[in-house]
N, C-alpha and C. Protein backbone atom coordinates (compact mmCIF):
# COMPACT_ATOMS: atom_id res chain seq x y z
N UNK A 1 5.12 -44.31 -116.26
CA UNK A 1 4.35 -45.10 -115.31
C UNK A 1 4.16 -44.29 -114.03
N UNK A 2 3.26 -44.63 -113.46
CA UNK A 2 2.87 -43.74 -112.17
C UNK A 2 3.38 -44.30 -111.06
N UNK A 3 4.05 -44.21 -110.02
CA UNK A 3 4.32 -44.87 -109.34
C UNK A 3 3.73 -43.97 -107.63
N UNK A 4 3.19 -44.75 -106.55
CA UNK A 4 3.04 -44.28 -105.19
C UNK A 4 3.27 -44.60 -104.33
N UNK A 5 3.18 -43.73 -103.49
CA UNK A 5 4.24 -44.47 -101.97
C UNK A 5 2.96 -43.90 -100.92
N UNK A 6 2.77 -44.99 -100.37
CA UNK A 6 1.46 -45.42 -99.32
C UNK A 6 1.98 -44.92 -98.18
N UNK A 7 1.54 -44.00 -97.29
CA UNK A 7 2.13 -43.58 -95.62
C UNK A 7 1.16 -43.48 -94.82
N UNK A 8 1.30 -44.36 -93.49
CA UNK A 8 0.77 -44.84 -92.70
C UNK A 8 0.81 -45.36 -91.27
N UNK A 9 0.45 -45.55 -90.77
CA UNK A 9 1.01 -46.02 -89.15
C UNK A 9 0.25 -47.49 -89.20
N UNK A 10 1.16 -48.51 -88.61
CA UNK A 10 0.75 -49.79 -88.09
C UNK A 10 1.74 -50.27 -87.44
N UNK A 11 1.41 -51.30 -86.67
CA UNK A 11 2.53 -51.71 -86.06
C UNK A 11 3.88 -52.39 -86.63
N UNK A 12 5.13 -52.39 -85.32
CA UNK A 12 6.18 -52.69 -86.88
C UNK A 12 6.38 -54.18 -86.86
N UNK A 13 7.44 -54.11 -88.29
CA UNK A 13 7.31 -55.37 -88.30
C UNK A 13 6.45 -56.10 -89.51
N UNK A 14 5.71 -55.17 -89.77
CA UNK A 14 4.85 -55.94 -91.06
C UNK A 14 5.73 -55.87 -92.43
N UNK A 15 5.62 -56.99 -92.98
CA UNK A 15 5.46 -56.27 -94.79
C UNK A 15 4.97 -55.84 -95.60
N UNK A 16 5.36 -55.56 -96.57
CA UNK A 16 4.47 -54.11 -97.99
C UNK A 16 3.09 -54.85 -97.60
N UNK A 17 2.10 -53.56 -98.10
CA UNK A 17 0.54 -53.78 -97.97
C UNK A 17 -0.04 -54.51 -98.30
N UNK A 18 0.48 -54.85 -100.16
CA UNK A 18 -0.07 -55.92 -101.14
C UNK A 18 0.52 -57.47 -100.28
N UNK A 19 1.02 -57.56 -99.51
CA UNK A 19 1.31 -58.96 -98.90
C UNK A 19 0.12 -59.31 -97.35
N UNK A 20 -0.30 -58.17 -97.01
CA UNK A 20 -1.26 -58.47 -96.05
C UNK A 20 -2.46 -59.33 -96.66
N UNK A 21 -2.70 -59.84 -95.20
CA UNK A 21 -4.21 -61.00 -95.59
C UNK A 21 -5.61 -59.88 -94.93
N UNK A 22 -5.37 -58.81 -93.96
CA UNK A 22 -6.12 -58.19 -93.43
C UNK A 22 -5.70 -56.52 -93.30
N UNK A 23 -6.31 -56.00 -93.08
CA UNK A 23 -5.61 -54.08 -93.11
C UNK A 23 -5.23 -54.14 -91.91
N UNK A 24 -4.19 -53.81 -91.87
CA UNK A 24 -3.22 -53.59 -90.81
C UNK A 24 -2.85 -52.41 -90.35
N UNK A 25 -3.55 -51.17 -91.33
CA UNK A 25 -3.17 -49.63 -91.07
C UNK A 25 -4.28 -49.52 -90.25
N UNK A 26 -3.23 -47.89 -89.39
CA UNK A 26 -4.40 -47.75 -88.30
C UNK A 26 -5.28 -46.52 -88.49
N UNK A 27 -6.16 -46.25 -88.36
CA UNK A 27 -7.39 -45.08 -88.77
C UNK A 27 -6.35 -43.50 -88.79
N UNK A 28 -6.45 -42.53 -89.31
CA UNK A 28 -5.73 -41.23 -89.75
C UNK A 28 -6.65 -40.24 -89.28
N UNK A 29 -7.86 -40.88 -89.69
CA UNK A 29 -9.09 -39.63 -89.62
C UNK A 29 -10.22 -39.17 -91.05
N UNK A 30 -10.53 -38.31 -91.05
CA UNK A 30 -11.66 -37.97 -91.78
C UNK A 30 -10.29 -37.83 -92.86
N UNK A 31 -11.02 -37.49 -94.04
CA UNK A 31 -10.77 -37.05 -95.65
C UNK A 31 -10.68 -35.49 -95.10
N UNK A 32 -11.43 -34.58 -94.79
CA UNK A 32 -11.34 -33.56 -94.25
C UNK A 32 -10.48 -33.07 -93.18
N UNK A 33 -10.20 -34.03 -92.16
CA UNK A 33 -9.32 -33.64 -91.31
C UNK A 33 -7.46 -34.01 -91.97
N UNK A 34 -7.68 -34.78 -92.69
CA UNK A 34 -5.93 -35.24 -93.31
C UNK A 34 -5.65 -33.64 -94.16
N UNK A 35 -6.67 -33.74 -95.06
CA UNK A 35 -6.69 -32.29 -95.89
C UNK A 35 -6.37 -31.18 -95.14
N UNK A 36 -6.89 -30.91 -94.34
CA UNK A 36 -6.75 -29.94 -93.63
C UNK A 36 -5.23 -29.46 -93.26
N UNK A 37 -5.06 -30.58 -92.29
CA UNK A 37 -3.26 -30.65 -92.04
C UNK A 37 -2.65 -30.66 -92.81
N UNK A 38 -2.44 -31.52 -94.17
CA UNK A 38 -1.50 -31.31 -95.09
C UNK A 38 -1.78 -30.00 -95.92
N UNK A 39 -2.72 -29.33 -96.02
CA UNK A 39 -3.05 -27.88 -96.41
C UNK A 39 -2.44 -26.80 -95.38
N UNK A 40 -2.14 -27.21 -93.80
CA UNK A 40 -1.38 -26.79 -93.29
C UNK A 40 0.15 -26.89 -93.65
N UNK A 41 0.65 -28.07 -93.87
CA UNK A 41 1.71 -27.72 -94.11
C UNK A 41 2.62 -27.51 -95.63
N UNK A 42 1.05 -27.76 -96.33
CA UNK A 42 2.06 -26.92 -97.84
C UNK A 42 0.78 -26.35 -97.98
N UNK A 43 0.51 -24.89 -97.76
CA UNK A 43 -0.26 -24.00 -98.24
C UNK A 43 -1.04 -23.73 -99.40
N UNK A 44 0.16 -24.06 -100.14
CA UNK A 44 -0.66 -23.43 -101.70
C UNK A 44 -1.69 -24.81 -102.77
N UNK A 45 -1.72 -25.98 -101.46
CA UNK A 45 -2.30 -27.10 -102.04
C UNK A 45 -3.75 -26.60 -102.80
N UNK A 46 -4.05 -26.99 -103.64
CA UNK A 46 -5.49 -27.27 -104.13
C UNK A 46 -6.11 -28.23 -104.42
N UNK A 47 -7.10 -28.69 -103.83
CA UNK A 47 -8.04 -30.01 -103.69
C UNK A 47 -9.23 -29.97 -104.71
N UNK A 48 -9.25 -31.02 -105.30
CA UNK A 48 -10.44 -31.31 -105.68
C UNK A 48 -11.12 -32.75 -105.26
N UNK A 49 -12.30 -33.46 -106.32
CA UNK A 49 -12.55 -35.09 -105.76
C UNK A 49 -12.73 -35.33 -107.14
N UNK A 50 -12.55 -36.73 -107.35
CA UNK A 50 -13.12 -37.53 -108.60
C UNK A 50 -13.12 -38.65 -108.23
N UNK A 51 -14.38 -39.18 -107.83
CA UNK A 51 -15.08 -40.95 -108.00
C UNK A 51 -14.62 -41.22 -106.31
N UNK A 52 -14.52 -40.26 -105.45
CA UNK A 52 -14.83 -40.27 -104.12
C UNK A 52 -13.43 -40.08 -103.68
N UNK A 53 -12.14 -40.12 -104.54
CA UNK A 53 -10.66 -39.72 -104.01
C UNK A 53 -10.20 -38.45 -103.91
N UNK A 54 -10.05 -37.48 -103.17
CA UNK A 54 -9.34 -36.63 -103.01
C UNK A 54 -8.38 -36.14 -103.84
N UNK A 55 -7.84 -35.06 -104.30
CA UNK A 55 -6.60 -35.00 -105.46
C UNK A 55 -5.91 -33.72 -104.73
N UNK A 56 -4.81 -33.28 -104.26
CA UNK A 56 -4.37 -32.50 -103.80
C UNK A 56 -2.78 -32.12 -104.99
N UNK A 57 -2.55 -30.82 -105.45
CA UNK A 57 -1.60 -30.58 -106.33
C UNK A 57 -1.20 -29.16 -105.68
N UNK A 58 0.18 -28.86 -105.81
CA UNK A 58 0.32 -27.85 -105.54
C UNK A 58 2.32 -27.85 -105.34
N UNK A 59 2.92 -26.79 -104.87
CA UNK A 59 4.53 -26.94 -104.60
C UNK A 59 4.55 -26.71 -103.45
N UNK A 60 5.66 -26.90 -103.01
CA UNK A 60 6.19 -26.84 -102.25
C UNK A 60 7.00 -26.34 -101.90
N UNK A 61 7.57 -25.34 -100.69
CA UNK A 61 8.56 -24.48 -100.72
C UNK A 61 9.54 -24.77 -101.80
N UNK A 62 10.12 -25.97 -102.37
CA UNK A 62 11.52 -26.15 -102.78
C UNK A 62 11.08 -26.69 -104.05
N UNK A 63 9.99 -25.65 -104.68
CA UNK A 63 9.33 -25.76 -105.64
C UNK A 63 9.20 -27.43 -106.11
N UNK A 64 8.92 -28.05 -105.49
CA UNK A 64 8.79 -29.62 -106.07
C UNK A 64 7.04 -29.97 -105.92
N UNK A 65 6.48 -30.31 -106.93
CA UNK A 65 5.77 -30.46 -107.31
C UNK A 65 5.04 -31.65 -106.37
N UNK A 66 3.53 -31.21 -106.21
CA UNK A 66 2.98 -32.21 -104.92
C UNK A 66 1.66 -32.92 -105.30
N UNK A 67 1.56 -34.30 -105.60
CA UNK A 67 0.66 -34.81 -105.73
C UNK A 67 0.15 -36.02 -104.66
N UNK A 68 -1.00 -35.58 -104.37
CA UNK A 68 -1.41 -36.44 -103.32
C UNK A 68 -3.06 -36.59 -103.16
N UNK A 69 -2.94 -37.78 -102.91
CA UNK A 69 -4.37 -39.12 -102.95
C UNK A 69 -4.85 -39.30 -101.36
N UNK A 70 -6.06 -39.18 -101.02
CA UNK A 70 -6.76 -38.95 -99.94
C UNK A 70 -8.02 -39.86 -100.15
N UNK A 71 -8.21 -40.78 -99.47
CA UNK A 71 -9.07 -41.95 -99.63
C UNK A 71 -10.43 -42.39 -98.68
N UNK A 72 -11.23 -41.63 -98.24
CA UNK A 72 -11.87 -42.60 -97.53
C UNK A 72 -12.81 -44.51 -97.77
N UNK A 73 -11.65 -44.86 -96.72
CA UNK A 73 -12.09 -46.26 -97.01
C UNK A 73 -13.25 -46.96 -96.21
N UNK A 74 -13.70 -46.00 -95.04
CA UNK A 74 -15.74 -46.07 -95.19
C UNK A 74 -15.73 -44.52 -94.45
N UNK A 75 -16.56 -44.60 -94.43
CA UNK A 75 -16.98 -42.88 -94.24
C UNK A 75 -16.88 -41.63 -92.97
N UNK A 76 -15.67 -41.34 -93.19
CA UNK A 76 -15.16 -40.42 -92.13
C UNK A 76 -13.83 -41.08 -91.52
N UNK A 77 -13.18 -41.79 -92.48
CA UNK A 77 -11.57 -42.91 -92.08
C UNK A 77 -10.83 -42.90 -93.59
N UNK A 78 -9.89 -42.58 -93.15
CA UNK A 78 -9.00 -42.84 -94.09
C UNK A 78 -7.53 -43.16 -93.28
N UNK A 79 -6.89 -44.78 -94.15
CA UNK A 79 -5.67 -45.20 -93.33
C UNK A 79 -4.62 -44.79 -93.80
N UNK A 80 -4.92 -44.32 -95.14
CA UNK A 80 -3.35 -43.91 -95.87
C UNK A 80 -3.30 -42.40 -96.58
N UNK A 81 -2.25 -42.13 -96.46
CA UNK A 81 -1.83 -40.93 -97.42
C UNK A 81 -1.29 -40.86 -98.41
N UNK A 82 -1.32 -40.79 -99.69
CA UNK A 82 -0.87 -41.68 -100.87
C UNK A 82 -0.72 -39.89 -101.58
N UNK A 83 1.10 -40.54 -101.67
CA UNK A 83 1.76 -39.67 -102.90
C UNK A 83 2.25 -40.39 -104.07
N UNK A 84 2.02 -39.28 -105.31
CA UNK A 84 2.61 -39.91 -106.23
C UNK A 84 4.21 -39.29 -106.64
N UNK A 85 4.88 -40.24 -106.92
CA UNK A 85 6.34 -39.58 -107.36
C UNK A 85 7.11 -38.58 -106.25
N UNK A 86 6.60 -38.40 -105.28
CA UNK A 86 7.00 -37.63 -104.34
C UNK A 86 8.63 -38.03 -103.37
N UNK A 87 9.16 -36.83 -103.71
CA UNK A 87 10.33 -36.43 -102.88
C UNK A 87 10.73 -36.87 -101.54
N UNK A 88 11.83 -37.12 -101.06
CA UNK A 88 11.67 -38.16 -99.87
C UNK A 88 11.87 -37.10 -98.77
N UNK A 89 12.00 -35.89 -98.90
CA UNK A 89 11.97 -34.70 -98.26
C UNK A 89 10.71 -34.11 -97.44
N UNK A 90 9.46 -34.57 -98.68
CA UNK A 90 8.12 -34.21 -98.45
C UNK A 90 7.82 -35.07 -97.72
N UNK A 91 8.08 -36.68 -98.08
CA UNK A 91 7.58 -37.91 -97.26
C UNK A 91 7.66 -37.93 -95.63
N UNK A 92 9.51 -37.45 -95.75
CA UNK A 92 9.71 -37.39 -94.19
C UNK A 92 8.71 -35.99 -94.25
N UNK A 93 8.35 -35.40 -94.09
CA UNK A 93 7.92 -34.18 -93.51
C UNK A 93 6.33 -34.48 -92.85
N UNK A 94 5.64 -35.36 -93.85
CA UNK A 94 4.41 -35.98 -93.50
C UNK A 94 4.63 -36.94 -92.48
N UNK A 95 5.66 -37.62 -93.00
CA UNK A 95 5.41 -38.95 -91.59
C UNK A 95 5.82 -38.38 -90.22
N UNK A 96 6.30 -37.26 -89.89
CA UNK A 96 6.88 -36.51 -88.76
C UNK A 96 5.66 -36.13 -88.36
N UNK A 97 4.97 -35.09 -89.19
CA UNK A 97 3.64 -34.52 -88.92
C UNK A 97 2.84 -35.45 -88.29
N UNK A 98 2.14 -36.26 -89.03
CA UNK A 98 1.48 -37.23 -89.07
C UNK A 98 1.62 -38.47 -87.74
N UNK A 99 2.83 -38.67 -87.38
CA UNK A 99 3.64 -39.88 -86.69
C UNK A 99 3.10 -40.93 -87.46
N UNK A 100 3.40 -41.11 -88.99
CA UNK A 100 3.42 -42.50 -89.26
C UNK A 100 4.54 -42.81 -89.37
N UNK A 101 4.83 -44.19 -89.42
CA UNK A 101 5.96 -44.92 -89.71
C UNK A 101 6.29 -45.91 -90.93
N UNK A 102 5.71 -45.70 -91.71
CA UNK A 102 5.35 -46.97 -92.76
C UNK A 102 5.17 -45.76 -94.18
N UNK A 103 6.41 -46.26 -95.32
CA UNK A 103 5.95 -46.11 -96.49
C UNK A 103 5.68 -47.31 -97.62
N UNK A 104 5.20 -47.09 -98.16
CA UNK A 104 5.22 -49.09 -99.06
C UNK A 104 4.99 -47.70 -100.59
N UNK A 105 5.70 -48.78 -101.37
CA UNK A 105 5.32 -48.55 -102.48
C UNK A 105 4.87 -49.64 -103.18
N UNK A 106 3.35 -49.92 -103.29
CA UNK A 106 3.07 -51.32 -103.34
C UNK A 106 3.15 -51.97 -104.77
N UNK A 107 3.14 -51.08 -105.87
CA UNK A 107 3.37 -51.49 -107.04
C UNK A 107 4.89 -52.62 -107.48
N UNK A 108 5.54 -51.81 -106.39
CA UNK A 108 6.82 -52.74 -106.60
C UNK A 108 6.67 -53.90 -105.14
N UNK A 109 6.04 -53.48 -104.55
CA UNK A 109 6.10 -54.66 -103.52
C UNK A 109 6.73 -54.23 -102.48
N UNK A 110 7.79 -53.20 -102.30
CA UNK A 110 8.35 -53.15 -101.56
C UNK A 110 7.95 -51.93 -100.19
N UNK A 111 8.76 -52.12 -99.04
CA UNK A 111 8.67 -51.20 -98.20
C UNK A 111 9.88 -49.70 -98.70
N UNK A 112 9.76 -48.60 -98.50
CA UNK A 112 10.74 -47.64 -98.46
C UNK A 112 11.22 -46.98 -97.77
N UNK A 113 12.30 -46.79 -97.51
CA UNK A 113 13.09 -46.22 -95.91
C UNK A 113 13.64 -44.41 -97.00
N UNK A 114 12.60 -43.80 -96.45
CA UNK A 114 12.82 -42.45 -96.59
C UNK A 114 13.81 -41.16 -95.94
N UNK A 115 14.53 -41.95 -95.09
CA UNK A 115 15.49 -41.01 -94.59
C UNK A 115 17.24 -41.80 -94.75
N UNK A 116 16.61 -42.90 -96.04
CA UNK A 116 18.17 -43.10 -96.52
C UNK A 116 18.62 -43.06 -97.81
N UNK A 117 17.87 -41.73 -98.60
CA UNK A 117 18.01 -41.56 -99.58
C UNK A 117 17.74 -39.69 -99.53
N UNK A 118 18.24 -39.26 -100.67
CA UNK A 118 18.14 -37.44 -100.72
C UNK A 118 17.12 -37.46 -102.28
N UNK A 119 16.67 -35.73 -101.62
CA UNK A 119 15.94 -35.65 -103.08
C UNK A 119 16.71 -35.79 -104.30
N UNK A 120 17.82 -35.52 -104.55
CA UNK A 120 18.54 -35.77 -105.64
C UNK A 120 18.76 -37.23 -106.23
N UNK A 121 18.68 -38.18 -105.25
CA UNK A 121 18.44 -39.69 -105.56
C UNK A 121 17.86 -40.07 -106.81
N UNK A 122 18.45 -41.01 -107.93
CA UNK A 122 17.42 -41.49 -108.83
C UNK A 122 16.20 -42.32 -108.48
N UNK A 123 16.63 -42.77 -106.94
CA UNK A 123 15.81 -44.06 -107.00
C UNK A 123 16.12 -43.94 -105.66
N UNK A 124 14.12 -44.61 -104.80
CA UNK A 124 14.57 -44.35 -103.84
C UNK A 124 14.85 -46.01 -102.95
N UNK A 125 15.36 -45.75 -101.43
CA UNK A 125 16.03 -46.78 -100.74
C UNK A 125 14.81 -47.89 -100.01
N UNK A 126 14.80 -49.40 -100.28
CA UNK A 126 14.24 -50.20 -99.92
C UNK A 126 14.58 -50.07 -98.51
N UNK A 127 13.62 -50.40 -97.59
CA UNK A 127 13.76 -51.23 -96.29
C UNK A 127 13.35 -52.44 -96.27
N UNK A 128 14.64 -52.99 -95.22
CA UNK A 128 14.41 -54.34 -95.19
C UNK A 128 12.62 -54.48 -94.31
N UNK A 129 12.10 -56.24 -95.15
CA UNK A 129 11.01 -56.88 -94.12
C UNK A 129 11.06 -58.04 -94.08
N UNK A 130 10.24 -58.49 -92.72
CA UNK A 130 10.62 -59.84 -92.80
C UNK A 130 10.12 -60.73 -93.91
């Protein structure tokens, strides 16, 4: 199964995404400008598009494998940065970059607190919401 973890900035306090009545994330920037930066900070990324999403693959210093989803949700905005299966190493590294504060993994519903778990983790750590 595929599983992803949504990263984003909104204010705190909310719960996972799939529980909002309205978008609550706040604008990131172009499809081009997110790319850009995260091509800054893992180099050897390679991008392509299919059906208007972004696909970014590539490693990462600590050879861990990088998949990532780039969305514009109208044209020249995108609110989220969407990894799949990704390392909580990489996560913090984006949300630092980035200053978001928010991971959701919305398939399960839940929010994820990425700096209370290691890459070696089977599974990673819920944060509490209200």
């Amino acid at each position: 199964m595929s599983f992803h973890f949504y990263l984003y900035r909104a204010a705190p306090g909310l719960p996972p995404i799939n529980r909002w009545e309205q978008m609550q994330a706040e604008p990131l920037g172009s499809a081009a400008e997110i790319m850009q930066r995260l091509s800054t900070l893992y180099p050897g990324l390679r991008w392509s598009q299919i059906a208007g999403v972004w696909m970014g693959s590539g490693r990462e210093p600590q050879a861990r494998h990088l998949d990532i989803l780039v969305r514009e949700e109208e044209p020249g905005l995108c609110r989220f940065i969407t990894f799949n299966k990704a390392a909580p190493s990489v996560m913090r590294r984006v949300l630092e970059a980035f200053g978001l504060n928010y991971v959701c993994a919305p398939e399960a519903g839940e929010l994820v607190d990425v700096y209370a778990y290691t890459d070696e983790d089977q599974y990673y750590a819920k944060k509490a919401w209200p």
